[in-house]
Protein backbone atom coordinates (compact mmCIF):
# COMPACT_ATOMS: atom_id res chain seq x y z
CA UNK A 1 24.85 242.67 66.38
CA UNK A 2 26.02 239.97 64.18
CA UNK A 3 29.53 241.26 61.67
CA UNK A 4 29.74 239.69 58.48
CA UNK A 5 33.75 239.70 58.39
CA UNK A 6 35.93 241.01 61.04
CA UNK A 7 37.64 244.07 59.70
CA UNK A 8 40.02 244.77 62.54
CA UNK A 9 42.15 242.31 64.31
CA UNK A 10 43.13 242.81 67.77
CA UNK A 11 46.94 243.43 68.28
CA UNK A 12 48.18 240.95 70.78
CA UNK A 13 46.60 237.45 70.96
CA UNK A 14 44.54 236.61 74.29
CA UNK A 15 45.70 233.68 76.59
CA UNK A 16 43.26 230.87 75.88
CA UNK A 17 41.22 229.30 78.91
CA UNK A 18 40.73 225.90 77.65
CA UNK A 19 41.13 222.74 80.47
CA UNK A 20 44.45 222.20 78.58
CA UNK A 21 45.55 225.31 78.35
CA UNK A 22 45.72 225.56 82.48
CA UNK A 23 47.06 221.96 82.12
CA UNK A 24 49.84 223.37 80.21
CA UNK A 25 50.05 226.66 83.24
CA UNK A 26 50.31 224.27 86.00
CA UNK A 27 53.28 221.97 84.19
CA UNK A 28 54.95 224.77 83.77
CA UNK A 29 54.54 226.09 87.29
CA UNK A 30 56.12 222.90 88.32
CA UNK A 31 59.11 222.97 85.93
CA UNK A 32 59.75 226.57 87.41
CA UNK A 33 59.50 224.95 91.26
CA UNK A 34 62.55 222.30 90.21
CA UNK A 35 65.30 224.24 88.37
CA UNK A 36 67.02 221.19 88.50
CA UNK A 37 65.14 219.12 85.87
CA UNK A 38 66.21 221.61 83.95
CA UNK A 39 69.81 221.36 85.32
CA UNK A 40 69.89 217.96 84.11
CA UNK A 41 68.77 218.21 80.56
CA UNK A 42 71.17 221.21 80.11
CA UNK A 43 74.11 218.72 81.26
CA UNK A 44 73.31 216.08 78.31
CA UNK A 45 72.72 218.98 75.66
CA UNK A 46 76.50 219.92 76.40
CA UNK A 47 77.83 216.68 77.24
CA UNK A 48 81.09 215.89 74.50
CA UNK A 49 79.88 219.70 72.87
CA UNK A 50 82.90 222.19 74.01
CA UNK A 51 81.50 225.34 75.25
CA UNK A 52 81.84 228.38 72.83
CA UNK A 53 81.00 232.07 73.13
CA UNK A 54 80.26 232.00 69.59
CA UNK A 55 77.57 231.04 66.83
CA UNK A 56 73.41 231.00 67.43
CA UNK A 57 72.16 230.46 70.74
CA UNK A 58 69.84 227.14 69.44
CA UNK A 59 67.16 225.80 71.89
CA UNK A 60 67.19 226.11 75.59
CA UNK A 61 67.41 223.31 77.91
CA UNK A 62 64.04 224.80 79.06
CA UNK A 63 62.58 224.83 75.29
CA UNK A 64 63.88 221.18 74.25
CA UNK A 65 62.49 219.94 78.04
CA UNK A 66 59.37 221.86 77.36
CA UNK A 67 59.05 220.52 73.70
CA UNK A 68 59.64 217.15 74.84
CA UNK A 69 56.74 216.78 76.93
CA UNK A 70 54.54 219.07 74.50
CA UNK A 71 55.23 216.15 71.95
CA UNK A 72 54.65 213.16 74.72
CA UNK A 73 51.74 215.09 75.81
CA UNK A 74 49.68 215.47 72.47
CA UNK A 75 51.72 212.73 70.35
CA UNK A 76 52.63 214.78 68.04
CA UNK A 77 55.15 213.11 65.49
CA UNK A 78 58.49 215.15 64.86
CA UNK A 79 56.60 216.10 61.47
CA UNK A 80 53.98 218.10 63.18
CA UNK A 81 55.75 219.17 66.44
CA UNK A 82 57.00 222.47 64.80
CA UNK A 83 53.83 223.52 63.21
CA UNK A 84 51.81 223.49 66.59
CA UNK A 85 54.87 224.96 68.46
CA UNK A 86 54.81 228.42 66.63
CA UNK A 87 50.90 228.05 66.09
CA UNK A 88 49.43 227.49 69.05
CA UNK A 89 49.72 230.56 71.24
CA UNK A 90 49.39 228.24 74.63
CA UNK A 91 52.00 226.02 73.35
CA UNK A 92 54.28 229.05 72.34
CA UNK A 93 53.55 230.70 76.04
CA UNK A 94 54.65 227.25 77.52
CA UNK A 95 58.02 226.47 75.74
CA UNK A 96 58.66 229.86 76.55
CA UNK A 97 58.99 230.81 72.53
CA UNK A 98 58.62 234.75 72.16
CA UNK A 99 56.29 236.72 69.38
CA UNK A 100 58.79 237.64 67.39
CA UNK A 101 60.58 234.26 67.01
CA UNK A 102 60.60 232.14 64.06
CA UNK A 103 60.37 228.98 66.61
CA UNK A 104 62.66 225.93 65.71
CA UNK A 105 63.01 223.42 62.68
CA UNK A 106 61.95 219.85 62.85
CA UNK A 107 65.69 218.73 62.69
CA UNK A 108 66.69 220.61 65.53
CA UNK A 109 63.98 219.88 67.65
CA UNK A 110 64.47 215.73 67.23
CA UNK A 111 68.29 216.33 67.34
CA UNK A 112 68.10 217.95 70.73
CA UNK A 113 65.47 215.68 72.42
CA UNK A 114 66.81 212.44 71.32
CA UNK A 115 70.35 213.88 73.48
CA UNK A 116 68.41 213.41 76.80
CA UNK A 117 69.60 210.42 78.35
CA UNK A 118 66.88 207.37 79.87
CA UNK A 119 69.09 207.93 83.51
CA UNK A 120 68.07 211.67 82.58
CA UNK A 121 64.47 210.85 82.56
CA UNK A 122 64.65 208.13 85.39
CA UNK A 123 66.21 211.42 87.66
CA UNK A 124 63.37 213.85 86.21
CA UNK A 125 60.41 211.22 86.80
CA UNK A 126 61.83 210.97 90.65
CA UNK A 127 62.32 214.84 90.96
CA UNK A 128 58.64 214.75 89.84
CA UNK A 129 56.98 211.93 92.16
CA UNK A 130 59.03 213.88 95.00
CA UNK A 131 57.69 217.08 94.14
CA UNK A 132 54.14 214.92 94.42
CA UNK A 133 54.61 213.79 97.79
CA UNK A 134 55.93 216.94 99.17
CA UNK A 135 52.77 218.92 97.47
CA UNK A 136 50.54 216.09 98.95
CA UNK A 137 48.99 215.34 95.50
CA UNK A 138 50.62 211.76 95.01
CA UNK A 139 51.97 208.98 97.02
CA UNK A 140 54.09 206.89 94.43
CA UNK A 141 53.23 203.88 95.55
CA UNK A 142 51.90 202.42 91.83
CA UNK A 143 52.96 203.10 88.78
CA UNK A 144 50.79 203.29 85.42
CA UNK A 145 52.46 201.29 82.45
CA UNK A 146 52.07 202.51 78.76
CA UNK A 147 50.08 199.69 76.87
CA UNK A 148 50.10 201.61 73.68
CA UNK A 149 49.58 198.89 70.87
CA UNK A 150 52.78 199.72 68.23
CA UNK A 151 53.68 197.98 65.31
CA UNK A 152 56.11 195.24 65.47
CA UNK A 153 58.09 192.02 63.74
CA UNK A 154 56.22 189.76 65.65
CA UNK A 155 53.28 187.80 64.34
CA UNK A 156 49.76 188.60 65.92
CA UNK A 157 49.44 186.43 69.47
CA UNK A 158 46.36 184.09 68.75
CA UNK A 159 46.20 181.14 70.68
CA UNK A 160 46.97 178.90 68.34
CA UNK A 161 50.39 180.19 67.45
CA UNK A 162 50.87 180.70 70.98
CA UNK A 163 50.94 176.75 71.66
CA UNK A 164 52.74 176.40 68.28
CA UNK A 165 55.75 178.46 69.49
CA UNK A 166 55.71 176.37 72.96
CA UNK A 167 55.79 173.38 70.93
CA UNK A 168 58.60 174.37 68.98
CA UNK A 169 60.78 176.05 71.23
CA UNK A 170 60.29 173.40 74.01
CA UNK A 171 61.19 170.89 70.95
CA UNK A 172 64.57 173.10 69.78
CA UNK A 173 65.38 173.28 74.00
CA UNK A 174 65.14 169.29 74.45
CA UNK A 175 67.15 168.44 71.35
CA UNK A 176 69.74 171.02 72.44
CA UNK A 177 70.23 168.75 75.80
CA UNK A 178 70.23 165.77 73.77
CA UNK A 179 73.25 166.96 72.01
CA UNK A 180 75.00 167.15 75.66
CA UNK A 181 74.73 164.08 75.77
CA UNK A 182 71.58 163.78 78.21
CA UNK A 183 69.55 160.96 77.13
CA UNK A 184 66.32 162.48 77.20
CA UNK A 185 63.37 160.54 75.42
CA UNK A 186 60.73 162.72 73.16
CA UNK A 187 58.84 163.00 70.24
CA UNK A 188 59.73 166.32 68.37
CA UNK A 189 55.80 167.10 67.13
CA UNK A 190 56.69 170.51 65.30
CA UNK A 191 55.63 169.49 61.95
CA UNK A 192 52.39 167.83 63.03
CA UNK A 193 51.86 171.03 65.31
CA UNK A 194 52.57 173.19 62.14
CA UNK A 195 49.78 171.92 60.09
CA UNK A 196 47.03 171.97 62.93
CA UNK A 197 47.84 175.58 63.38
CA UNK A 198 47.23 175.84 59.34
CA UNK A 199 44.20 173.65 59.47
CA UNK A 200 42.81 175.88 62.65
CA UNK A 201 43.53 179.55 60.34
CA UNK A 202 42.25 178.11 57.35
CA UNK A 203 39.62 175.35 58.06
CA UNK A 204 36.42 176.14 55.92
CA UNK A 205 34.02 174.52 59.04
CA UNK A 206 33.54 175.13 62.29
CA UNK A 207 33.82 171.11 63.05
CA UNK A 208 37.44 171.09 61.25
CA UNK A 209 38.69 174.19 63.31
CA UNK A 210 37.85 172.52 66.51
CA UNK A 211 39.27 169.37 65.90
CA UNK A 212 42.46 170.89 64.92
CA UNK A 213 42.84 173.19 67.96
CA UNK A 214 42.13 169.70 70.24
CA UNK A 215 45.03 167.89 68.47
CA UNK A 216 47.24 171.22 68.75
CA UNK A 217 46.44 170.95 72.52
CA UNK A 218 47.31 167.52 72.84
CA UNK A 219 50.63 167.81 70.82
CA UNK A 220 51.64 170.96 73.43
CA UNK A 221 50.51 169.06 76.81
CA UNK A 222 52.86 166.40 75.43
CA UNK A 223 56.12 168.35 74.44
CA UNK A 224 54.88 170.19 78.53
CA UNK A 225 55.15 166.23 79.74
CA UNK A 226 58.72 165.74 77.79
CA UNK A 227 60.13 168.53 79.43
CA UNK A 228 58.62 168.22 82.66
CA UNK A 229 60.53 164.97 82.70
CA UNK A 230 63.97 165.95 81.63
CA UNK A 231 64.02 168.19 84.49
CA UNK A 232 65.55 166.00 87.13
CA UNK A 233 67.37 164.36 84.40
CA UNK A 234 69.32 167.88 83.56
CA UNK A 235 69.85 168.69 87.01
CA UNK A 236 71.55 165.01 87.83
CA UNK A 237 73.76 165.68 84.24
CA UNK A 238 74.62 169.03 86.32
CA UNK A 239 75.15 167.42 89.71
CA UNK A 240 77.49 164.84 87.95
CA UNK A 241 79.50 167.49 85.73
CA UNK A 242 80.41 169.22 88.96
CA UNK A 243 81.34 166.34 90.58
CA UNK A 244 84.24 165.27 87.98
CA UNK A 245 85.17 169.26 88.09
CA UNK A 246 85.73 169.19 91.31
């Protein structure tokens, strides 16, 4: 028979049995197999703090471990990390935060993970592939890079720019030699590089885009043949240099 409301609630939450729910059980069956990652993140929460008998208790090494990878695991932003903590009743069972607890401010919770230390991690991501191999599970033989796209101060990598910046940093490279006093020979072709890379972002017609981009590559496979060619004439500056040293 179908309710219209619920009346009564039930008076202690049931564990949830979603795939990431028993995700969350087996991490934490592996954090409770090494006590020492845990070891490790309590020794950079105290590190320059002098031990006191006094004042609130704050977040465990467990809890700011456990938080840590609750907020790596769902990308949660320091913003939102709170809320789920004391929310979700999986995430509550797995950084180990009790019923009757308030759970932690946002503050707290980004003051105390930022304290872990990269060697920290590096030590905690070995404890973890050894704890792979021993359980037969992983080998550790690759590793899997984060290619997360992020913002950053650096222009978007089209092709055109791409041989622009060769152009122009081969070009600043060669003229810093020159004022050594090696007598290289070249054309510095950043200007004229400059405006094909305009005409190629900007050209109205297909025709004018094309012809632009040729001329760009011809300007880079040049500045390529200038520097190609001052190699042996650096390393004989070099060779000479050391000579009169020595």
């Amino acid at each position: 028979m179908r309710e219209k409301s619920k009346k009564q609630l039930p008076l202690m939450h049931l564990t949830s049995d979603h795939p990431q729910a028993r995700e969350l059980k087996r991490i934490s069956r592996i954090l409770d197999t090494e006590p020492t990652i845990a070891d490790l993140v309590h020794q950079d929460l105290c590190q320059g703090w002098p031990l006191q008998d006094t004042g609130a208790n704050g977040m465990s090494a467990e809890q700011v471990l456990r938080a840590a990878i609750v907020k790596q695991m769902f990308g949660y932003s320091y913003e939102l990390l709170p809320f789920h903590l004391t929310d979700s009743i999986s995430l509550r069972a797995f950084c180990r935060i009790g019923i009757a607890d308030k759970g932690f401010k946002k503050s707290a919770i980004a003051k105390n993970i930022k304290r872990i230390s990269p060697a920290t991690w590096e030590q905690i991501n070995r404890i973890l592939v050894n704890h792979g191999k021993e359980q037969k599970v992983e080998q550790g033989r690759q590793a899997r890079m984060d290619c997360t796209v992020v913002e950053s101060n650096i222009h978007p990598p089209t092709d055109s720019t791409l041989l622009f910046d060769c152009v122009r940093v081969l070009a600043r490279t060669l003229d810093a030699i020159r004022q050594y006093g090696v007598r290289v020979h070249f054309t510095d072709h950043c200007r004229r590089a400059k405006r094909r890379v305009l005409s190629v972002q900007y050209a109205k017609k297909e025709v004018q885009r094309k012809a632009a981009y040729r001329d760009l590559l011809k300007l880079a496979g040049k500045t390529v043949g200038y520097a190609t060619a001052a190699i042996p004439l650096v390393r004989y500056w070099f060779l000479c240099r050391a000579a009169t040293l020595y």
